[in-house]
PDB file of N, CA and C in Angstrom:
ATOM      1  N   UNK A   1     -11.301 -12.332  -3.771  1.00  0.00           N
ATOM      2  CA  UNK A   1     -11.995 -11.214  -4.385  1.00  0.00           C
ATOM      3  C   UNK A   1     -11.008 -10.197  -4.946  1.00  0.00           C
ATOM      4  N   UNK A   2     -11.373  -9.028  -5.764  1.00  0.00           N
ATOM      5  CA  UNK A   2     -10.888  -8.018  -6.096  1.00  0.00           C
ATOM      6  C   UNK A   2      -9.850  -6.993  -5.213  1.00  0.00           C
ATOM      7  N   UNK A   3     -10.218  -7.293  -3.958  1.00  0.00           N
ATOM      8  CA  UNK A   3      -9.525  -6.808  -2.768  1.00  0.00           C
ATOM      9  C   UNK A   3      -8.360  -7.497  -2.643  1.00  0.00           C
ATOM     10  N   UNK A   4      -8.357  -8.857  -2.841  1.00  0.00           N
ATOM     11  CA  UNK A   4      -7.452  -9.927  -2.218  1.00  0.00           C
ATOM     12  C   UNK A   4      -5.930  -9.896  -3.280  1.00  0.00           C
ATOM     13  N   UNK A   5      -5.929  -9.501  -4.713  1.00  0.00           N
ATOM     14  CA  UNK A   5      -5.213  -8.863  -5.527  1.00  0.00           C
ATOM     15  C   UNK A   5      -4.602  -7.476  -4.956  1.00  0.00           C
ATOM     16  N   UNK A   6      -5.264  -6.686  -4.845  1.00  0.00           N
ATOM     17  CA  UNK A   6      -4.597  -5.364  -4.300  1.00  0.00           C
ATOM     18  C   UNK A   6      -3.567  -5.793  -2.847  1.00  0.00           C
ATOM     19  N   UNK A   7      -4.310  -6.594  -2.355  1.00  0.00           N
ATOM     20  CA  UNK A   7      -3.740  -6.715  -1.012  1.00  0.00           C
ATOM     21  C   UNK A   7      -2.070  -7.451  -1.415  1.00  0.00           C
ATOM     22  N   UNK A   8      -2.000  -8.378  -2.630  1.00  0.00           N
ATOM     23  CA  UNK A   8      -0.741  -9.492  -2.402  1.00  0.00           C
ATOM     24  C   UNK A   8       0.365  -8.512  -3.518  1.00  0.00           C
ATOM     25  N   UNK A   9      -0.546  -7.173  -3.955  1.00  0.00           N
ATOM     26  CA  UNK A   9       0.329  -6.800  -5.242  1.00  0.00           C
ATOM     27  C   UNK A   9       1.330  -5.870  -4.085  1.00  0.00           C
ATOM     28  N   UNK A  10       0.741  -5.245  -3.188  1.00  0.00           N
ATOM     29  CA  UNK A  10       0.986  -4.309  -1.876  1.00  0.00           C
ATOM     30  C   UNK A  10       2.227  -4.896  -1.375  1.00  0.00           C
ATOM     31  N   UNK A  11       1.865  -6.236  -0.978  1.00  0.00           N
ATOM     32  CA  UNK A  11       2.352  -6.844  -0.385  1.00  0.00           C
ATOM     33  C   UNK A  11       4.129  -7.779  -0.491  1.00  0.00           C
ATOM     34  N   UNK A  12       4.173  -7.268  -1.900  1.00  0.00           N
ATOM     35  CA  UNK A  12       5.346  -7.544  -2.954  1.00  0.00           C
ATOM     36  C   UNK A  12       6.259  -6.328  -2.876  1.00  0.00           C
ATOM     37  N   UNK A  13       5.548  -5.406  -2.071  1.00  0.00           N
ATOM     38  CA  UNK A  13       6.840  -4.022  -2.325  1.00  0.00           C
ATOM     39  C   UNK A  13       7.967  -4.234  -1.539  1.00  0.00           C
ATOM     40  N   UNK A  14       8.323  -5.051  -0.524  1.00  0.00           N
ATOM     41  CA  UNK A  14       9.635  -5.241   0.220  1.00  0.00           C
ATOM     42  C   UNK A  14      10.578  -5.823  -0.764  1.00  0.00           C
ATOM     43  N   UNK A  15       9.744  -6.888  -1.362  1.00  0.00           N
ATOM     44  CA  UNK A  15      10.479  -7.859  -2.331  1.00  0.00           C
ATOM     45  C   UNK A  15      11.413  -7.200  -3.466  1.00  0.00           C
ATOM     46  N   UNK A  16      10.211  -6.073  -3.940  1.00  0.00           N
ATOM     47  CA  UNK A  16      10.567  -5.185  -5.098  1.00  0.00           C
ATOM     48  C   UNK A  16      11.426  -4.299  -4.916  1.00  0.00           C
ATOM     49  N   UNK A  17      11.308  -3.640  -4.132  1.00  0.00           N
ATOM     50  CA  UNK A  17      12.266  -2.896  -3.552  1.00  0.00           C
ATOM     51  C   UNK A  17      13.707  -3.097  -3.132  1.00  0.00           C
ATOM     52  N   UNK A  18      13.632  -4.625  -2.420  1.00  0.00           N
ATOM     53  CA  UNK A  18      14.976  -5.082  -2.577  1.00  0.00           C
ATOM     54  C   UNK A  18      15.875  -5.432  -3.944  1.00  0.00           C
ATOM     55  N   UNK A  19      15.168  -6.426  -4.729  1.00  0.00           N
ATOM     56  CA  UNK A  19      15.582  -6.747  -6.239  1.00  0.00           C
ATOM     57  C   UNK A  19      16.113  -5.547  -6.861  1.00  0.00           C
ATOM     58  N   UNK A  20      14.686  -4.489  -6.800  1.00  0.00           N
ATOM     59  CA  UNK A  20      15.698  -2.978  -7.438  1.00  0.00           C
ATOM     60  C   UNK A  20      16.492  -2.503  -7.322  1.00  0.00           C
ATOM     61  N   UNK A  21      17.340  -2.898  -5.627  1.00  0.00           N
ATOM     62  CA  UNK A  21      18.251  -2.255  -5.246  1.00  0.00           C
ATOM     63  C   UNK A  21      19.610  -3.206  -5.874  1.00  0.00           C
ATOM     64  N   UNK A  22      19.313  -4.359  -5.363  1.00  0.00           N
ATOM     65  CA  UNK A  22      20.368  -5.248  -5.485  1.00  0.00           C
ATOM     66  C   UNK A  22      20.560  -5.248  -7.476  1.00  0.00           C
ATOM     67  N   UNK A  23      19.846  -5.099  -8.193  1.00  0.00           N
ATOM     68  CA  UNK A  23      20.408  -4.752  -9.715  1.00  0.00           C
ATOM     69  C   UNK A  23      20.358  -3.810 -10.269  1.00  0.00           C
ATOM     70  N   UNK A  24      20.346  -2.762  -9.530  1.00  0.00           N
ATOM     71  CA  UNK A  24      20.952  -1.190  -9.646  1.00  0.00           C
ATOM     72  C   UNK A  24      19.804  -0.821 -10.806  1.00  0.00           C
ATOM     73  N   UNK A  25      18.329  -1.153 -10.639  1.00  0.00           N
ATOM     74  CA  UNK A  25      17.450  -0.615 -10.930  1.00  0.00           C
ATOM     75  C   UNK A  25      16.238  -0.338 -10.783  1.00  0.00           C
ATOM     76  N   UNK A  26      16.282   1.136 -10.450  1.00  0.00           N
ATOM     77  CA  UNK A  26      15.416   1.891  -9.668  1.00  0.00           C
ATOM     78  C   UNK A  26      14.164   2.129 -10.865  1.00  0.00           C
ATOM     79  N   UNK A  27      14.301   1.729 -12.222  1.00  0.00           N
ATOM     80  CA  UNK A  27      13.108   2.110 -12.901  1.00  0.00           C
ATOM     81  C   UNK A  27      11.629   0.750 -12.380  1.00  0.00           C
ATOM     82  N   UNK A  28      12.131  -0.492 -11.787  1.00  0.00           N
ATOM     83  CA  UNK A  28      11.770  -1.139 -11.302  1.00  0.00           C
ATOM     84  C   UNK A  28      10.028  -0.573 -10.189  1.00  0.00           C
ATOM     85  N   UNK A  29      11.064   0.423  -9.130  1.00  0.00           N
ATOM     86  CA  UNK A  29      10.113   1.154  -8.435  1.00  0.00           C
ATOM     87  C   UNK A  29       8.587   1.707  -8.952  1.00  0.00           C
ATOM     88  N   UNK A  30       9.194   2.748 -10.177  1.00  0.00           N
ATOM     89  CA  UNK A  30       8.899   3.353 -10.834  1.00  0.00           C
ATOM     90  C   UNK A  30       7.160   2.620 -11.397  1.00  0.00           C
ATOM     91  N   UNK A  31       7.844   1.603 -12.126  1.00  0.00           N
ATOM     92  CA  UNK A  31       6.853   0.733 -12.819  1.00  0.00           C
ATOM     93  C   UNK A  31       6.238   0.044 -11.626  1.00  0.00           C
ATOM     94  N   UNK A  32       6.489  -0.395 -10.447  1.00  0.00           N
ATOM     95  CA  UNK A  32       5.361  -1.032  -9.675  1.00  0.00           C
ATOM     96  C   UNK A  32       4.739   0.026  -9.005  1.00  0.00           C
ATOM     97  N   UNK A  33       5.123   1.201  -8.546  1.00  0.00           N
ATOM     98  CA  UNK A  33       4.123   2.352  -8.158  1.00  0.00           C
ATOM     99  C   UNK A  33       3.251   2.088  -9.054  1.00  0.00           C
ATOM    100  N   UNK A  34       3.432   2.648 -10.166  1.00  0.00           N
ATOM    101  CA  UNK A  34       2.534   2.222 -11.276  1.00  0.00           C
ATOM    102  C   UNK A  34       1.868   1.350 -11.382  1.00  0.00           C
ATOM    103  N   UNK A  35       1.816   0.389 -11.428  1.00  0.00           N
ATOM    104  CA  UNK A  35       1.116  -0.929 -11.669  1.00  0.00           C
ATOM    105  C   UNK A  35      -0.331  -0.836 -10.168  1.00  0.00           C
ATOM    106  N   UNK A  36       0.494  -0.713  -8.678  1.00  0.00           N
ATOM    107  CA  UNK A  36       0.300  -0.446  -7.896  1.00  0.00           C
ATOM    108  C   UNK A  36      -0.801   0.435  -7.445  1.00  0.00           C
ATOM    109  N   UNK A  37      -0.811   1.855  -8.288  1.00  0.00           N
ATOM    110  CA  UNK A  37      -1.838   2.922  -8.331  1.00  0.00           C
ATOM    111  C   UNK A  37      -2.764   2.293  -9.349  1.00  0.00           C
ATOM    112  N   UNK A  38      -2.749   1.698 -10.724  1.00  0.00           N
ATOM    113  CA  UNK A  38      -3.792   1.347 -11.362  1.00  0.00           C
ATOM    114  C   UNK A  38      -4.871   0.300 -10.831  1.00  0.00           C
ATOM    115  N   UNK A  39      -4.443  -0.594  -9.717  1.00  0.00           N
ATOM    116  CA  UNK A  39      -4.974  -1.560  -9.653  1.00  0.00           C
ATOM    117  C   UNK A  39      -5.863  -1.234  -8.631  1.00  0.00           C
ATOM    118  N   UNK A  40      -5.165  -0.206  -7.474  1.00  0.00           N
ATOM    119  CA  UNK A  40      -6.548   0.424  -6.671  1.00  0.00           C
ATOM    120  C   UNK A  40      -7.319   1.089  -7.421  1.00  0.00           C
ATOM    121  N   UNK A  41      -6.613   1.310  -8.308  1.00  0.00           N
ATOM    122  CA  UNK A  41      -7.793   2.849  -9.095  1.00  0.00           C
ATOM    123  C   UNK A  41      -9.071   1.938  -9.578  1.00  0.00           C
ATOM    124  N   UNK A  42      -8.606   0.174 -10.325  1.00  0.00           N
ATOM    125  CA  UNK A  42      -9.599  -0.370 -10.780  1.00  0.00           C
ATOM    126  C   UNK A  42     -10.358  -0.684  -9.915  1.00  0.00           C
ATOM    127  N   UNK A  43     -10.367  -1.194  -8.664  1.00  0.00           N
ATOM    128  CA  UNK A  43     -10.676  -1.003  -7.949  1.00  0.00           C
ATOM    129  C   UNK A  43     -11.846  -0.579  -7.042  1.00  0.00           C
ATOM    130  N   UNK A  44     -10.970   0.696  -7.121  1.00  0.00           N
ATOM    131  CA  UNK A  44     -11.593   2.029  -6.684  1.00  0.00           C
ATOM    132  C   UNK A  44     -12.931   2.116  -7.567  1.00  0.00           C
ATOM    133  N   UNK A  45     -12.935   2.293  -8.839  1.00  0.00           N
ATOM    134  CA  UNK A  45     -13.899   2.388 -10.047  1.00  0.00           C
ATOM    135  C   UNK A  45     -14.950   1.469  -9.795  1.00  0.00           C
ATOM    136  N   UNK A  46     -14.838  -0.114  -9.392  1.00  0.00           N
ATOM    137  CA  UNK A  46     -15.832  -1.128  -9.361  1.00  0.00           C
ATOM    138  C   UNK A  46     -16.889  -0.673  -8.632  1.00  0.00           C
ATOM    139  N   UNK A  47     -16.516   0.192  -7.992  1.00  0.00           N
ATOM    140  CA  UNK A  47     -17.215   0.508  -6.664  1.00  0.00           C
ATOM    141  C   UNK A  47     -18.642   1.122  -7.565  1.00  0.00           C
ATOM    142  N   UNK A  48     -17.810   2.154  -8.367  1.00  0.00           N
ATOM    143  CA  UNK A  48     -19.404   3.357  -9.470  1.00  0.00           C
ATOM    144  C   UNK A  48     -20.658   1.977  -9.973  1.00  0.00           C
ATOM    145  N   UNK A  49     -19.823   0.494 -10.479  1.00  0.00           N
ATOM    146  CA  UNK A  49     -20.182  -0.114 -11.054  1.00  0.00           C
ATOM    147  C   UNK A  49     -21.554  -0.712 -10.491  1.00  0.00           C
ATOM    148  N   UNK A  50     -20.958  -1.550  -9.147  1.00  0.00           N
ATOM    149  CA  UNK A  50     -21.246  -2.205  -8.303  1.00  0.00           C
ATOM    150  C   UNK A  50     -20.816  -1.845  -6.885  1.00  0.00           C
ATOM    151  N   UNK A  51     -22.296  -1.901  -6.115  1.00  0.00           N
ATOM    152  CA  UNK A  51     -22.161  -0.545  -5.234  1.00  0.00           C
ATOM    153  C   UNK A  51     -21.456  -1.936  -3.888  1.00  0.00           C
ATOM    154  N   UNK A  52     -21.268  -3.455  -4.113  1.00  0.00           N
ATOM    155  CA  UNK A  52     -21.021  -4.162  -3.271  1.00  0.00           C
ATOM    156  C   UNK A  52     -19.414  -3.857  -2.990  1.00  0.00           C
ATOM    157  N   UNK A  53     -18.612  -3.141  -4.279  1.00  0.00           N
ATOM    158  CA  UNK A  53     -17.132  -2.773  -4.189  1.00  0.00           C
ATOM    159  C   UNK A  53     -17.042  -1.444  -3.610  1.00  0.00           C
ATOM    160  N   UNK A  54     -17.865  -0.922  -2.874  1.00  0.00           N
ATOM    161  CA  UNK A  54     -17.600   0.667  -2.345  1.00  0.00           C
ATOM    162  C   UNK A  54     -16.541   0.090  -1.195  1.00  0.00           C
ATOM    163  N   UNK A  55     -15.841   1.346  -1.007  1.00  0.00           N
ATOM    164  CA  UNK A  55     -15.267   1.166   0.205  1.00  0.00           C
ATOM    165  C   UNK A  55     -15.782   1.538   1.357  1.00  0.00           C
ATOM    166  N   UNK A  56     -16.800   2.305   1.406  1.00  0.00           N
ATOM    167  CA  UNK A  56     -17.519   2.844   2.597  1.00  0.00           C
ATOM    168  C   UNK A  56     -19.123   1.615   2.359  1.00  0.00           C
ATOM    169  N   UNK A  57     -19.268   1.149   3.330  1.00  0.00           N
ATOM    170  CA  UNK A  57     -20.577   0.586   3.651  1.00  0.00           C
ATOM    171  C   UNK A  57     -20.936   0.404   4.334  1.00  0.00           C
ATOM    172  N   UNK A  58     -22.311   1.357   4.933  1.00  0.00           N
ATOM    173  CA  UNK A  58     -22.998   1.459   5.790  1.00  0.00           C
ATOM    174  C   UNK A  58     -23.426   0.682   6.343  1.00  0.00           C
ATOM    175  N   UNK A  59     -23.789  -0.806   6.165  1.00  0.00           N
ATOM    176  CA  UNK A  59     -23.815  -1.487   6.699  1.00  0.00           C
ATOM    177  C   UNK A  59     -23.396  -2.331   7.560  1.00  0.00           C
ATOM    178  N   UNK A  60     -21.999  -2.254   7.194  1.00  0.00           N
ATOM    179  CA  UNK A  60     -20.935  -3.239   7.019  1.00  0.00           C
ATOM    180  C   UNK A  60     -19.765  -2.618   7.482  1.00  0.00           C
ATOM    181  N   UNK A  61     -20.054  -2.279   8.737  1.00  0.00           N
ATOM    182  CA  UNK A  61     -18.671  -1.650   9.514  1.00  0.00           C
ATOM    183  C   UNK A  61     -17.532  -2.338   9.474  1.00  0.00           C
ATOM    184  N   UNK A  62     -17.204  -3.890   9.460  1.00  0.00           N
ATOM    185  CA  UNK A  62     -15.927  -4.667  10.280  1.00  0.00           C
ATOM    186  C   UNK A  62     -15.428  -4.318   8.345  1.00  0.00           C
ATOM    187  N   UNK A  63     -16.427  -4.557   6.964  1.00  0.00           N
ATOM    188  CA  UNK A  63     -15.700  -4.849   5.851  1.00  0.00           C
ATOM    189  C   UNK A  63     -15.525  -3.106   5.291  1.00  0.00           C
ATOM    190  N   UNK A  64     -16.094  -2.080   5.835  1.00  0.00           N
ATOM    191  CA  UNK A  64     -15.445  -0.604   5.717  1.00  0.00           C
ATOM    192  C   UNK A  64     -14.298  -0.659   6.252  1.00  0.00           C
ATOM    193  N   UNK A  65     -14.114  -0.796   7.436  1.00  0.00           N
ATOM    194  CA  UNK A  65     -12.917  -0.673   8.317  1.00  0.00           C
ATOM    195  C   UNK A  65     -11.914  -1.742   7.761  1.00  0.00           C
ATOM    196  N   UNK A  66     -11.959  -2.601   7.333  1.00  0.00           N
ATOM    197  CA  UNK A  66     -10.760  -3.817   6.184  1.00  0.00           C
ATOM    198  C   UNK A  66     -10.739  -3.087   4.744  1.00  0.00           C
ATOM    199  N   UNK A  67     -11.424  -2.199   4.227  1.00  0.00           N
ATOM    200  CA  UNK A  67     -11.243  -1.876   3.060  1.00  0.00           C
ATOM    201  C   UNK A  67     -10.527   0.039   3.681  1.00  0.00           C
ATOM    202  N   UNK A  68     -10.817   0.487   4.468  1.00  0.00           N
ATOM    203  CA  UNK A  68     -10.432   2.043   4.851  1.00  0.00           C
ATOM    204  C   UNK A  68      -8.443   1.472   4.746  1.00  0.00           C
ATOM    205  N   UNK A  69      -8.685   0.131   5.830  1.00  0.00           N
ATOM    206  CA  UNK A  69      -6.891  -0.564   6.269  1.00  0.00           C
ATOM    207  C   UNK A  69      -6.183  -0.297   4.670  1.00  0.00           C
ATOM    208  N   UNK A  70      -6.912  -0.958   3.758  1.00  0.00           N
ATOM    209  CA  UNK A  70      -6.159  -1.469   2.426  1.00  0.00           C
ATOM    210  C   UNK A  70      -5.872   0.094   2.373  1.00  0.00           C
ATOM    211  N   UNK A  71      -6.437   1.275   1.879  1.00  0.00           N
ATOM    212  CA  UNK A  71      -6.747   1.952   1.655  1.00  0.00           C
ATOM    213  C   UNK A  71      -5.085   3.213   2.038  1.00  0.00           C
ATOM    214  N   UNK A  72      -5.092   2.756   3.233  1.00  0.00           N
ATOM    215  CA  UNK A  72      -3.921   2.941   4.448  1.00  0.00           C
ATOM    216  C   UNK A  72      -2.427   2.424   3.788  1.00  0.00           C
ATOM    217  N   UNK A  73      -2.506   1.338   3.657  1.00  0.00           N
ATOM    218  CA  UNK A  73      -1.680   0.451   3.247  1.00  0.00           C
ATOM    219  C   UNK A  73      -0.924   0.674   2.039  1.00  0.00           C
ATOM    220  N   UNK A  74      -2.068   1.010   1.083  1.00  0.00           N
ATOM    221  CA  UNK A  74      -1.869   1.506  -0.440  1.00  0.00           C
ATOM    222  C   UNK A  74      -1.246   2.425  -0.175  1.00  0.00           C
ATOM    223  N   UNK A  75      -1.773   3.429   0.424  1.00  0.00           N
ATOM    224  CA  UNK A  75      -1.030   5.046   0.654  1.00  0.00           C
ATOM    225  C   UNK A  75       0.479   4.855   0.860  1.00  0.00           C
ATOM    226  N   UNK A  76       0.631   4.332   2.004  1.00  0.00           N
ATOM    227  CA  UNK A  76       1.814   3.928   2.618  1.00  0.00           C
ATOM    228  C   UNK A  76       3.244   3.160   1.843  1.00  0.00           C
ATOM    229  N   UNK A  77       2.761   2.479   0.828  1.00  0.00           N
ATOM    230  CA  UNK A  77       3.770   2.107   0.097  1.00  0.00           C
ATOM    231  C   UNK A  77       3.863   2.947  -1.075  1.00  0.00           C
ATOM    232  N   UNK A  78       2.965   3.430  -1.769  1.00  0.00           N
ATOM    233  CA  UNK A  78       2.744   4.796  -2.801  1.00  0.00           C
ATOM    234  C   UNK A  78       3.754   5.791  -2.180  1.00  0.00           C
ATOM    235  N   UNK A  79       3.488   6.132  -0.806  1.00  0.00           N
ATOM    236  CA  UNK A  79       4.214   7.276  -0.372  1.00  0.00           C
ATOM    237  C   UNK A  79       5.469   7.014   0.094  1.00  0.00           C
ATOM    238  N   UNK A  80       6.085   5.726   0.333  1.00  0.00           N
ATOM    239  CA  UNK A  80       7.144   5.476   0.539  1.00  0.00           C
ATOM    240  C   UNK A  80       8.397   5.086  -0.726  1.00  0.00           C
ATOM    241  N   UNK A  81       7.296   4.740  -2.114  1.00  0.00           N
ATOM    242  CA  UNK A  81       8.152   5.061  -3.055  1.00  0.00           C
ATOM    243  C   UNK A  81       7.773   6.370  -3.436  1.00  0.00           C
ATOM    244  N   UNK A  82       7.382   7.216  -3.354  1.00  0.00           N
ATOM    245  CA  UNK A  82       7.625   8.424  -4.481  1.00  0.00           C
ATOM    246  C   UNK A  82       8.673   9.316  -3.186  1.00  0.00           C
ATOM    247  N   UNK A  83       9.123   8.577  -2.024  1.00  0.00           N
ATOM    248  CA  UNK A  83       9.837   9.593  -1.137  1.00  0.00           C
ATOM    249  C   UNK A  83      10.836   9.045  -1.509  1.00  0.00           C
ATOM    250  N   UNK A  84      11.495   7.726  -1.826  1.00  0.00           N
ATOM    251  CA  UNK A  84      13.257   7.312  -2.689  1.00  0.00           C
ATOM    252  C   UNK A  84      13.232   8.101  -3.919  1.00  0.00           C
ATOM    253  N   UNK A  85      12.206   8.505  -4.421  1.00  0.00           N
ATOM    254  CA  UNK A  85      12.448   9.210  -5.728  1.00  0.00           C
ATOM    255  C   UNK A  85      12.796  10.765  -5.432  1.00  0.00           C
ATOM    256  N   UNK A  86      12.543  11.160  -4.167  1.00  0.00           N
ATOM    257  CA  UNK A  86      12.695  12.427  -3.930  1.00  0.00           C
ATOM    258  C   UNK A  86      11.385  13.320  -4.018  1.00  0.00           C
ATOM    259  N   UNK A  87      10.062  12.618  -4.230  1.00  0.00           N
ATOM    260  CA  UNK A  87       8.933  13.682  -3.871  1.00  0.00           C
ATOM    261  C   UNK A  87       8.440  12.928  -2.806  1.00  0.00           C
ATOM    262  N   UNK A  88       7.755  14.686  -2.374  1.00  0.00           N
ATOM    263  CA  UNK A  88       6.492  14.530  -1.087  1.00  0.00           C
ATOM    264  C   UNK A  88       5.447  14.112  -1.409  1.00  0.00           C
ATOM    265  N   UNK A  89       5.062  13.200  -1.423  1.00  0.00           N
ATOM    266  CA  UNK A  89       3.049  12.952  -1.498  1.00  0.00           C
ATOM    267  C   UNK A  89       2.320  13.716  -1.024  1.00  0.00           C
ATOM    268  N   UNK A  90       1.762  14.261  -1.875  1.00  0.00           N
ATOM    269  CA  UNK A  90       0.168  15.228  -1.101  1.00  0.00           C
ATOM    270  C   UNK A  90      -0.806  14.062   0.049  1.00  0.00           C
ATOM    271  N   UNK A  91      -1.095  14.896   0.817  1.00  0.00           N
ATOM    272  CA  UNK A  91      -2.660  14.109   1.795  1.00  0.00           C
ATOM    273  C   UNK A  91      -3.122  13.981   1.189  1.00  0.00           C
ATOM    274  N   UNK A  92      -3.749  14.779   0.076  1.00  0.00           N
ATOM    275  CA  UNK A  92      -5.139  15.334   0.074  1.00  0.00           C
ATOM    276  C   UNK A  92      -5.170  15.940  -1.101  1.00  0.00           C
ATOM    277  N   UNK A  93      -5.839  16.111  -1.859  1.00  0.00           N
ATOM    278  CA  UNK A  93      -6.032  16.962  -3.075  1.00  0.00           C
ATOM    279  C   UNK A  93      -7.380  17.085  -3.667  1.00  0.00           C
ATOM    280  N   UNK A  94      -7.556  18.850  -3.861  1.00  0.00           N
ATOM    281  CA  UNK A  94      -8.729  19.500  -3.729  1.00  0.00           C
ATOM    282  C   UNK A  94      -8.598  20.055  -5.594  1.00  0.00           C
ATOM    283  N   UNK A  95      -9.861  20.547  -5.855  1.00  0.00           N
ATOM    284  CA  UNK A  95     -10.086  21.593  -7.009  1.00  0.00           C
ATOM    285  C   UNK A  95     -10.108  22.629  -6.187  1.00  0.00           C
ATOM    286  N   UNK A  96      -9.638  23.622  -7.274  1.00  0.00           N
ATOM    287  CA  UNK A  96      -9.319  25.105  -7.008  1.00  0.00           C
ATOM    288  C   UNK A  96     -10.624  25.450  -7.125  1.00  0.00           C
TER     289      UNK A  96
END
């Protein structure tokens, strides 16, 4: 499924991360954050489409709680590259 993509693209950041290092390029990072944030975002979006891609479902505690994990996961490598680049990741972000 749509999940199962996010999960193996995630899952490539050790790989990536090493390669970038070992050929002295860090724009590498850069572009899979990227790639990385669009693909939850699509994602994320299916959900407005088709309410079977939400991440929260009431019904369906064990597949909320496997989609909250991804969710975790995503964060976690997002926030672990934008911290080699030298920024902090926000938690959370509100309108003023």
């Amino acid at each position: 499924e749509a999940e199962l993509g996010l999960i193996k693209l995630a899952a490539t950041w050790p790989r990536v991360l090493e390669q970038a290092a070992l050929a002295h390029e860090p724009h590498r990072l850069a572009f899979f954050l990227q790639e990385l944030a669009a693909a939850f975002h699509r994602l994320w979006n299916k959900g407005n489409d088709d309410p079977k891609f939400r991440f929260i479902m009431p019904d369906d505690s064990a597949l909320t709680t496997a989609r909250v994990g991804l969710i975790v996961a995503v964060s976690l490598v997002i926030a672990a590259g934008l911290r080699l680049f030298g920024i902090t990741p926000v938690e959370e972000m509100r309108a003023k």
